[in-house]
C-alpha atoms as a PDB file:
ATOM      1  CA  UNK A   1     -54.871 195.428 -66.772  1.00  0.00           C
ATOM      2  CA  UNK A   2     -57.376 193.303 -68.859  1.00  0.00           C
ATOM      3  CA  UNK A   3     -60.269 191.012 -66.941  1.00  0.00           C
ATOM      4  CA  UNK A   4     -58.491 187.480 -67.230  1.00  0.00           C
ATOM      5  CA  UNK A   5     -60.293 184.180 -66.680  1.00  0.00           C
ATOM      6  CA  UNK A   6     -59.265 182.046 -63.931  1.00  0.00           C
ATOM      7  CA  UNK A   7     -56.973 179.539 -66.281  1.00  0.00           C
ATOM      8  CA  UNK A   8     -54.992 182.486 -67.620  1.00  0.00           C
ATOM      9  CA  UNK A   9     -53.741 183.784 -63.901  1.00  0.00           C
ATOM     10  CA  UNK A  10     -50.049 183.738 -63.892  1.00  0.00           C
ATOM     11  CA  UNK A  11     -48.474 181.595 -61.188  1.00  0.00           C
ATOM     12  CA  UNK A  12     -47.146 184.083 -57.891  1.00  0.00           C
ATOM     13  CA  UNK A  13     -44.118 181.885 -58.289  1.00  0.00           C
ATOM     14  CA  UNK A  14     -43.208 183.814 -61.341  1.00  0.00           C
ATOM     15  CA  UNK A  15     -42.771 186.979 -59.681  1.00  0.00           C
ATOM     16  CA  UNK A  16     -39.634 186.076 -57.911  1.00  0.00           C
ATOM     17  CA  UNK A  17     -38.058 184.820 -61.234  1.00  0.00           C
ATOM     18  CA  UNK A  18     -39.230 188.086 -63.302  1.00  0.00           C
ATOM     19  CA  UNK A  19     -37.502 189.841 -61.010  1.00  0.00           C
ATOM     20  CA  UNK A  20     -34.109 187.514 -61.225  1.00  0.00           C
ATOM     21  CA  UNK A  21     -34.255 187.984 -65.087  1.00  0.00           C
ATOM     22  CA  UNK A  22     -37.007 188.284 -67.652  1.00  0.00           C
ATOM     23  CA  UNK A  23     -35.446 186.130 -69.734  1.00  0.00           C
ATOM     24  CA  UNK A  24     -35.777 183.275 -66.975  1.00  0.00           C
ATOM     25  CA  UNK A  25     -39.286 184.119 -66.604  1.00  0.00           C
ATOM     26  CA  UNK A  26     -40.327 183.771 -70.127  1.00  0.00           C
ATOM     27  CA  UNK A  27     -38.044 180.317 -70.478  1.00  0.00           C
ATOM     28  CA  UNK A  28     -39.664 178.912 -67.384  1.00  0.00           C
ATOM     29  CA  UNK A  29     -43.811 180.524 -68.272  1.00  0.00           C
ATOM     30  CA  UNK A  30     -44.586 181.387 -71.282  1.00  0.00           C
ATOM     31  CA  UNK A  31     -42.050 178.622 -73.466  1.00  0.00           C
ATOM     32  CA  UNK A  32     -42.534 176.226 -70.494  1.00  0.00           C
ATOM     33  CA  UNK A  33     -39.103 175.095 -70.576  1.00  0.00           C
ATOM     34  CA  UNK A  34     -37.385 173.827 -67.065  1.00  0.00           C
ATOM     35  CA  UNK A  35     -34.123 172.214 -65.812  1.00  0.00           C
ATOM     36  CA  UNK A  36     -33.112 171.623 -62.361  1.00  0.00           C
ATOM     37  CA  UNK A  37     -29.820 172.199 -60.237  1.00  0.00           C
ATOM     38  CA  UNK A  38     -28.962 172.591 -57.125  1.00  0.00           C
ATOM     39  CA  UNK A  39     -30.222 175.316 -55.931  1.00  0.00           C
ATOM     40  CA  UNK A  40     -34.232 173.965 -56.941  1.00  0.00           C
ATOM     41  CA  UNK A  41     -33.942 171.095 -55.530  1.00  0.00           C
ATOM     42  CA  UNK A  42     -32.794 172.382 -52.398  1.00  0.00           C
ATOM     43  CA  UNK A  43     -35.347 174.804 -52.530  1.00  0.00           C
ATOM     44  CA  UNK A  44     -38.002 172.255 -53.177  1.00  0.00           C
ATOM     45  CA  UNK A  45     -37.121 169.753 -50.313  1.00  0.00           C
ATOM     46  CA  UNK A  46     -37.334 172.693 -48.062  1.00  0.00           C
ATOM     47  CA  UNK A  47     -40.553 173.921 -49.007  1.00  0.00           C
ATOM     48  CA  UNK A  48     -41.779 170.468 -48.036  1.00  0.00           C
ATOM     49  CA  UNK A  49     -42.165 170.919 -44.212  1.00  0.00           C
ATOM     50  CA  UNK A  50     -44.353 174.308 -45.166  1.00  0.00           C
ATOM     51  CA  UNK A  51     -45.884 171.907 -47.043  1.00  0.00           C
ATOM     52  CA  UNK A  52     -46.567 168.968 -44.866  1.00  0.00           C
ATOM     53  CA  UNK A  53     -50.295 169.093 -42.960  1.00  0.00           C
ATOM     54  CA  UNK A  54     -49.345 166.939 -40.241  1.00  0.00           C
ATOM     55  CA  UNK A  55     -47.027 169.630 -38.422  1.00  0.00           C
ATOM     56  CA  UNK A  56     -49.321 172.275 -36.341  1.00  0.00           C
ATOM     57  CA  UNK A  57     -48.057 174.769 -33.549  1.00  0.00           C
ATOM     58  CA  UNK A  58     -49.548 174.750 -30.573  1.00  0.00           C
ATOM     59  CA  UNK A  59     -49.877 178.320 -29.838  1.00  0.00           C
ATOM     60  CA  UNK A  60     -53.279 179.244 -28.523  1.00  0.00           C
ATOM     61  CA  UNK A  61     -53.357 182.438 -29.783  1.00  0.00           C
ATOM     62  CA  UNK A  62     -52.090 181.469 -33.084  1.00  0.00           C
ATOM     63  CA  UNK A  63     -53.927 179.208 -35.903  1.00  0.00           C
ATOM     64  CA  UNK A  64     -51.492 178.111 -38.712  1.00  0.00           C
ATOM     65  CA  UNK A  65     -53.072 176.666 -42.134  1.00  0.00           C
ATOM     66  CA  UNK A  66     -50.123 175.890 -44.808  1.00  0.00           C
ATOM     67  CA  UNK A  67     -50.275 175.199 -48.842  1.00  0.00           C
ATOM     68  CA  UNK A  68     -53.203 177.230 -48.560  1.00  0.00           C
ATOM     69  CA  UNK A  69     -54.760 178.088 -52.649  1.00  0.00           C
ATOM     70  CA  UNK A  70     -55.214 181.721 -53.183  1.00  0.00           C
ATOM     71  CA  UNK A  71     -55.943 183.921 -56.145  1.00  0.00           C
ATOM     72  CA  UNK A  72     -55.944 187.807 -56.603  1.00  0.00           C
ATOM     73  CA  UNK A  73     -58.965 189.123 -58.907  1.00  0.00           C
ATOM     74  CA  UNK A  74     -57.145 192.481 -59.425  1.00  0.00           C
ATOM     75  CA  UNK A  75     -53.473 191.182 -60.196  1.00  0.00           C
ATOM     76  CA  UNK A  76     -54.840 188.213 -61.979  1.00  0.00           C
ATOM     77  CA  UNK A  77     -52.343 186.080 -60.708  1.00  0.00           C
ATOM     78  CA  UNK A  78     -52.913 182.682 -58.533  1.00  0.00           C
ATOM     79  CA  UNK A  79     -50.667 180.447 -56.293  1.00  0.00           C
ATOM     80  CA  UNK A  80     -50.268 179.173 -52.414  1.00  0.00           C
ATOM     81  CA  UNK A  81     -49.152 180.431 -49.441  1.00  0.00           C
ATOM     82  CA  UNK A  82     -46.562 177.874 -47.245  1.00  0.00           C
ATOM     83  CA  UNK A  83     -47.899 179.332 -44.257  1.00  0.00           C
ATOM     84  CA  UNK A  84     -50.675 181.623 -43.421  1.00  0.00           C
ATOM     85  CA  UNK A  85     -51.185 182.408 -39.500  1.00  0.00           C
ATOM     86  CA  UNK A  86     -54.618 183.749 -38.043  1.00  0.00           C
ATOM     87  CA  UNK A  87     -53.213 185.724 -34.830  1.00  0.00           C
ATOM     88  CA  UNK A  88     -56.203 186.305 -32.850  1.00  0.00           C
ATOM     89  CA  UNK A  89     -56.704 190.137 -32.281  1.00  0.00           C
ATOM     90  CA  UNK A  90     -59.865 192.186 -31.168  1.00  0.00           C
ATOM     91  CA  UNK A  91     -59.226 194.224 -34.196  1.00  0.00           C
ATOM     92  CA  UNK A  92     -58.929 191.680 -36.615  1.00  0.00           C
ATOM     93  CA  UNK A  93     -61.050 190.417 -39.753  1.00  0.00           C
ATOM     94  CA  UNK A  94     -63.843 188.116 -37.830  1.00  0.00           C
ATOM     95  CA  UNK A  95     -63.273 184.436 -39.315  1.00  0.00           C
ATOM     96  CA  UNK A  96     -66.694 182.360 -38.823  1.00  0.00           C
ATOM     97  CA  UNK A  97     -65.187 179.119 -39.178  1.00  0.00           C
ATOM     98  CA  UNK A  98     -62.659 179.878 -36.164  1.00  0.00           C
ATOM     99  CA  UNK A  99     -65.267 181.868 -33.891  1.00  0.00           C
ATOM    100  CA  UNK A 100     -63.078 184.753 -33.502  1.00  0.00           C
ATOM    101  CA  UNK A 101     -61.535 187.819 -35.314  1.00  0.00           C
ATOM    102  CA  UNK A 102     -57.592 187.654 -36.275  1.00  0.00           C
ATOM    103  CA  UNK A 103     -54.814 189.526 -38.169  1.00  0.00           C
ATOM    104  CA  UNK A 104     -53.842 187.157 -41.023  1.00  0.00           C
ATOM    105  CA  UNK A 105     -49.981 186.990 -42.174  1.00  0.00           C
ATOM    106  CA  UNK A 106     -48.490 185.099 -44.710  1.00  0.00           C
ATOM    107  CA  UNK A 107     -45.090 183.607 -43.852  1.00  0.00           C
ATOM    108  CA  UNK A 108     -43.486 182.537 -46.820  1.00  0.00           C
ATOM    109  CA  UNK A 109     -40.262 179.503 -46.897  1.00  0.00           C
ATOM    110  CA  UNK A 110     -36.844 180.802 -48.904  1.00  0.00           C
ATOM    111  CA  UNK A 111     -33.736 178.527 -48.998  1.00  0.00           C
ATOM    112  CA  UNK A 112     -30.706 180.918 -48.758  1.00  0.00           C
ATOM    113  CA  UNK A 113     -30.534 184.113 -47.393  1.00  0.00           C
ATOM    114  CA  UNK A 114     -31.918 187.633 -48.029  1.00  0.00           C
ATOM    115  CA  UNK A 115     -31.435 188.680 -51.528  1.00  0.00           C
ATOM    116  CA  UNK A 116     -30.423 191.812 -53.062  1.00  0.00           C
ATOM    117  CA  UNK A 117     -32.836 193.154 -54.927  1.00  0.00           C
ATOM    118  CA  UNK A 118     -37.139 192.767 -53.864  1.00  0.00           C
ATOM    119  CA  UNK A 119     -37.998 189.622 -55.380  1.00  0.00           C
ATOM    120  CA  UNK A 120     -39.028 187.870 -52.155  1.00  0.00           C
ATOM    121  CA  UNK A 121     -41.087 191.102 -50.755  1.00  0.00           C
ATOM    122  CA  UNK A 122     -43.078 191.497 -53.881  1.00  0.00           C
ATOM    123  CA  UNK A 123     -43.994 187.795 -54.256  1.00  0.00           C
ATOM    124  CA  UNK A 124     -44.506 187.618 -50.507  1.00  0.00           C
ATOM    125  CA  UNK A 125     -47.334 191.153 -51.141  1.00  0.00           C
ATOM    126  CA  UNK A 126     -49.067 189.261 -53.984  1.00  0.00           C
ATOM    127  CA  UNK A 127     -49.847 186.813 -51.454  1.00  0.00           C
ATOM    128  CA  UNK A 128     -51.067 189.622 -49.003  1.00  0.00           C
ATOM    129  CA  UNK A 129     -53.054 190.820 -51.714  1.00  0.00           C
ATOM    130  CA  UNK A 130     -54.402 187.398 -52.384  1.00  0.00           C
ATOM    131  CA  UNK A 131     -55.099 186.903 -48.869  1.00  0.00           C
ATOM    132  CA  UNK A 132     -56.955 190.326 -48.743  1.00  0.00           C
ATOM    133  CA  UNK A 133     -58.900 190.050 -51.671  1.00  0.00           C
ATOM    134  CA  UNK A 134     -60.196 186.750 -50.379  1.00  0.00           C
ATOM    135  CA  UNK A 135     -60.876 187.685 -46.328  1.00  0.00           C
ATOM    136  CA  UNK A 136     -61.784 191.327 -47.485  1.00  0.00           C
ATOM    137  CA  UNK A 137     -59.162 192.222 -44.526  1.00  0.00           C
ATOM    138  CA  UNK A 138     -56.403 194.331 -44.906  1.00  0.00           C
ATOM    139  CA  UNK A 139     -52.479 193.607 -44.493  1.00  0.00           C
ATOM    140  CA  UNK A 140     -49.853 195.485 -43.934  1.00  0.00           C
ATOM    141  CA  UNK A 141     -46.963 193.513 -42.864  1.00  0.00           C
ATOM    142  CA  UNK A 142     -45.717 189.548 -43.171  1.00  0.00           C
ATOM    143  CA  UNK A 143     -42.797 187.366 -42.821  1.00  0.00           C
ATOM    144  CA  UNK A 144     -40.247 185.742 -44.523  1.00  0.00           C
ATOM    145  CA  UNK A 145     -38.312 182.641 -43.139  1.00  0.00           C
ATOM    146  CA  UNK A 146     -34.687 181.923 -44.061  1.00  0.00           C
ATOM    147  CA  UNK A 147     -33.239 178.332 -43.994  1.00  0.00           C
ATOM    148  CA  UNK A 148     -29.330 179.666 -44.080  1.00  0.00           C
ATOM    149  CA  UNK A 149     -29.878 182.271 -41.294  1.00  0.00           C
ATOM    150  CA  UNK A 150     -32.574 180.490 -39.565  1.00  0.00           C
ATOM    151  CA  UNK A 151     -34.478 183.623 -38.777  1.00  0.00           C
ATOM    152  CA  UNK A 152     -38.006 185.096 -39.397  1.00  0.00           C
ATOM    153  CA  UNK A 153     -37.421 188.776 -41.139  1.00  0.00           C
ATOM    154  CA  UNK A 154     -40.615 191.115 -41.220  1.00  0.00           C
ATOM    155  CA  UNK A 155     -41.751 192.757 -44.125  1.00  0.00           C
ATOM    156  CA  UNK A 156     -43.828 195.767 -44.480  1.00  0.00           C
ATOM    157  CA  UNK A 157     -45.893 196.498 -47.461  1.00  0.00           C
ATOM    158  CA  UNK A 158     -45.960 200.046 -48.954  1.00  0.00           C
ATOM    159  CA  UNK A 159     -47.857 202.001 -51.142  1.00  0.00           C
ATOM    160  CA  UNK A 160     -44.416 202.219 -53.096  1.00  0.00           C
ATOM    161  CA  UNK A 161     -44.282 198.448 -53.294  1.00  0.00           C
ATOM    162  CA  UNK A 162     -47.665 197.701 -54.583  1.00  0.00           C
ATOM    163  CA  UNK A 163     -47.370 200.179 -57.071  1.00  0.00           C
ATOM    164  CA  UNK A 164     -44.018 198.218 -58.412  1.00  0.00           C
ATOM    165  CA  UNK A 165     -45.647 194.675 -58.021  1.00  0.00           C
ATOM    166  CA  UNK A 166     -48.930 196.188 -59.897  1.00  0.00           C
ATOM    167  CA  UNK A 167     -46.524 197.319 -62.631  1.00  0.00           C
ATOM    168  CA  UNK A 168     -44.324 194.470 -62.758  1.00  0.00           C
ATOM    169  CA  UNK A 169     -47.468 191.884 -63.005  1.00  0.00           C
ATOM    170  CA  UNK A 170     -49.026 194.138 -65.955  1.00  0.00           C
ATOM    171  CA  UNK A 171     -45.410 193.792 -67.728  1.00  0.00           C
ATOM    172  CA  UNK A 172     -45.562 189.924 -66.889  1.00  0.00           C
ATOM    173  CA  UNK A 173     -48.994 189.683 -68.504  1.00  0.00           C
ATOM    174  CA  UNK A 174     -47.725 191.679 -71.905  1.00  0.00           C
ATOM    175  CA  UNK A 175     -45.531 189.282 -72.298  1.00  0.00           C
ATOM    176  CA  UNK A 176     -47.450 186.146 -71.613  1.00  0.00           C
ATOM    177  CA  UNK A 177     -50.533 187.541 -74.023  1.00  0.00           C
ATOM    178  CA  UNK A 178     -47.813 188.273 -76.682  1.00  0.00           C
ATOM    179  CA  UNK A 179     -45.485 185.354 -76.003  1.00  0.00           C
ATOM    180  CA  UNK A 180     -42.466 187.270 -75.927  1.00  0.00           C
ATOM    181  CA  UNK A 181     -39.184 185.465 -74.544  1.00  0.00           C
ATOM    182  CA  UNK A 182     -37.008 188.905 -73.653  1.00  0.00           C
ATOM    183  CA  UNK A 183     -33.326 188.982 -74.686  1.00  0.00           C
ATOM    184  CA  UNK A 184     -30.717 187.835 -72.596  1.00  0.00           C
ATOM    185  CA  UNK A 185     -28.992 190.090 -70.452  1.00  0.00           C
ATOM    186  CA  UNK A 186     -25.866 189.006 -69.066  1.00  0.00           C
ATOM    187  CA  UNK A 187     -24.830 189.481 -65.423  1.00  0.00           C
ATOM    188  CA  UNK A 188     -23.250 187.168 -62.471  1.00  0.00           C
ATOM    189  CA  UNK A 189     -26.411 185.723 -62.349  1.00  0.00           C
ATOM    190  CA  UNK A 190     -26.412 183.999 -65.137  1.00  0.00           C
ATOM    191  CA  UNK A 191     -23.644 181.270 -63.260  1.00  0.00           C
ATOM    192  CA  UNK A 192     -25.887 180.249 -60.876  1.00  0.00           C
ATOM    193  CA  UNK A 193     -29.548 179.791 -63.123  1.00  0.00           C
ATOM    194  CA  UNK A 194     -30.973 176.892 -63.600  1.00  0.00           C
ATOM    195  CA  UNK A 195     -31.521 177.483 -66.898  1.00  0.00           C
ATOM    196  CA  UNK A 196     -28.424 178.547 -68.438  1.00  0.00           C
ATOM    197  CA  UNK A 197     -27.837 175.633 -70.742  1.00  0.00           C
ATOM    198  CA  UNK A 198     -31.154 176.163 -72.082  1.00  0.00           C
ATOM    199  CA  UNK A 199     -30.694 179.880 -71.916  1.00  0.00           C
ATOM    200  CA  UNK A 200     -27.012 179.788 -73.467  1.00  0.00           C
ATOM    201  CA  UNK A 201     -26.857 183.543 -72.693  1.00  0.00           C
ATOM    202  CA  UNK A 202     -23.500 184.171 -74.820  1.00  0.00           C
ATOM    203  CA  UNK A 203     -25.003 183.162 -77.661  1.00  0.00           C
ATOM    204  CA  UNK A 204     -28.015 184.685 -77.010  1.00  0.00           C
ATOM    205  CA  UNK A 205     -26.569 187.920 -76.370  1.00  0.00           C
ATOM    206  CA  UNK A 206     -24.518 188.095 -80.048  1.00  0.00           C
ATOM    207  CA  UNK A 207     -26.520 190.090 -82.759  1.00  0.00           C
ATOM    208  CA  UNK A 208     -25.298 187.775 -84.905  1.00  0.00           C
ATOM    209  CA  UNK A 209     -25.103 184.267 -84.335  1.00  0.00           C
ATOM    210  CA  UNK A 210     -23.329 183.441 -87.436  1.00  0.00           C
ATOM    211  CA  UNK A 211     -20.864 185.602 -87.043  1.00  0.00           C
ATOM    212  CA  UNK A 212     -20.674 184.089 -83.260  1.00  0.00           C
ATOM    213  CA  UNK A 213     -19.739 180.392 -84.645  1.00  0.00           C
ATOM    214  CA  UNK A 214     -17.246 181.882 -87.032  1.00  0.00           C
ATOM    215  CA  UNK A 215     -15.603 183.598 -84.366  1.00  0.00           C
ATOM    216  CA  UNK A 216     -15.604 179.964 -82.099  1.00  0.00           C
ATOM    217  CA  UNK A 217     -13.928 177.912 -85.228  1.00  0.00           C
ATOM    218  CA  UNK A 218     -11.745 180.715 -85.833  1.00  0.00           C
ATOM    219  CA  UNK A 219     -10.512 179.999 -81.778  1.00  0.00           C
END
């Protein structure tokens, strides 16, 4: 992978909807085209308590900082955590500005519940890798929070997994330097994306288009 500036870091964000589809990717980063339903908006009015500064646990052991910035120099991607939580530990990364050493976990916010496929994992390990990068610490495990099931699931990163998320980030960046929108590929998903009117995946998926029209006035 090529030495990006800052301003051309792809957005962590992004991961989870390469994953989804490509196609959505491309739509939503490198044509910059958007459209909201449900399912984003929901999404976005839960992220908003991760997001809110005024709520703080109490735990003693336990320091939480959310919508914290981060940035990975090696996957040249950038974003925010929703939660990041300094657990104090003797064998932890020492933290000056907290007077002590902890084990630092991201905890990231997901409306729904576990997916299918590793969409979540992967853009939960850029953040580790972020988050390692930037406290020259290492992490090997963090958490994802569920609104439907309500429940905090642990994740552990392998060397598998960063391999994939290197790989997948490298294919994310062809396509951004090239500005290549991939071709549609048409699967149950495509009911429930935000960007299927945009998208119009039918069409999208007929060699040719013409012939596509004939074949609707001929109906």
């Amino acid at each position: 992978m090529r030495d990006y500036k800052e301003e051309d870091y792809l957005l962590i964000s992004g991961i989870q909807h390469f994953v989804f589809c490509r196609r959505q990717w491309a739509l939503i980063h490198v044509e910059q085209q958007w459209e909201e339903n449900f399912f984003t908006m929901d999404g976005i009015l839960l992220h908003e308590r991760a997001d809110d500064y005024s709520i703080r646990e109490s735990r003693k052991d336990i320091i939480t900082i959310r919508a914290l910035p981060i940035k990975s120099k090696s996957l040249c991607v950038t974003g925010k955590c929703d939660v990041v939580e300094l657990k104090l530990s003797s064998d932890g990364v020492c933290l000056p500005k907290y007077d002590n050493t902890y084990k630092v976990y991201p905890v990231e916010y997901k409306r729904g519940k576990p997916k299918d496929d590793d969409s979540d994992n992967l853009q939960l390990l850029a953040q580790a890798i972020c988050l390692e990068e930037m406290l020259m610490t290492a992490i090997d495990k963090a958490y994802m929070f569920y609104f439907e099931t309500r429940r905090r699931q642990e994740v552990v990163f392998t060397e598998i997994m960063r391999k994939r998320l290197y790989d997948l980030v490298t294919e994310m960046h062809y396509y951004m330097d090239k500005g290549i929108t991939p071709k549609v590929r048409i699967s149950k998903k495509c009911k429930t994306c935000s960007l299927n009117n945009i998208c119009m995946p039918k069409i999208n998926e007929e060699k040719n288009v013409s012939l596509y029209i004939q074949r609707r006035i001929d109906e």
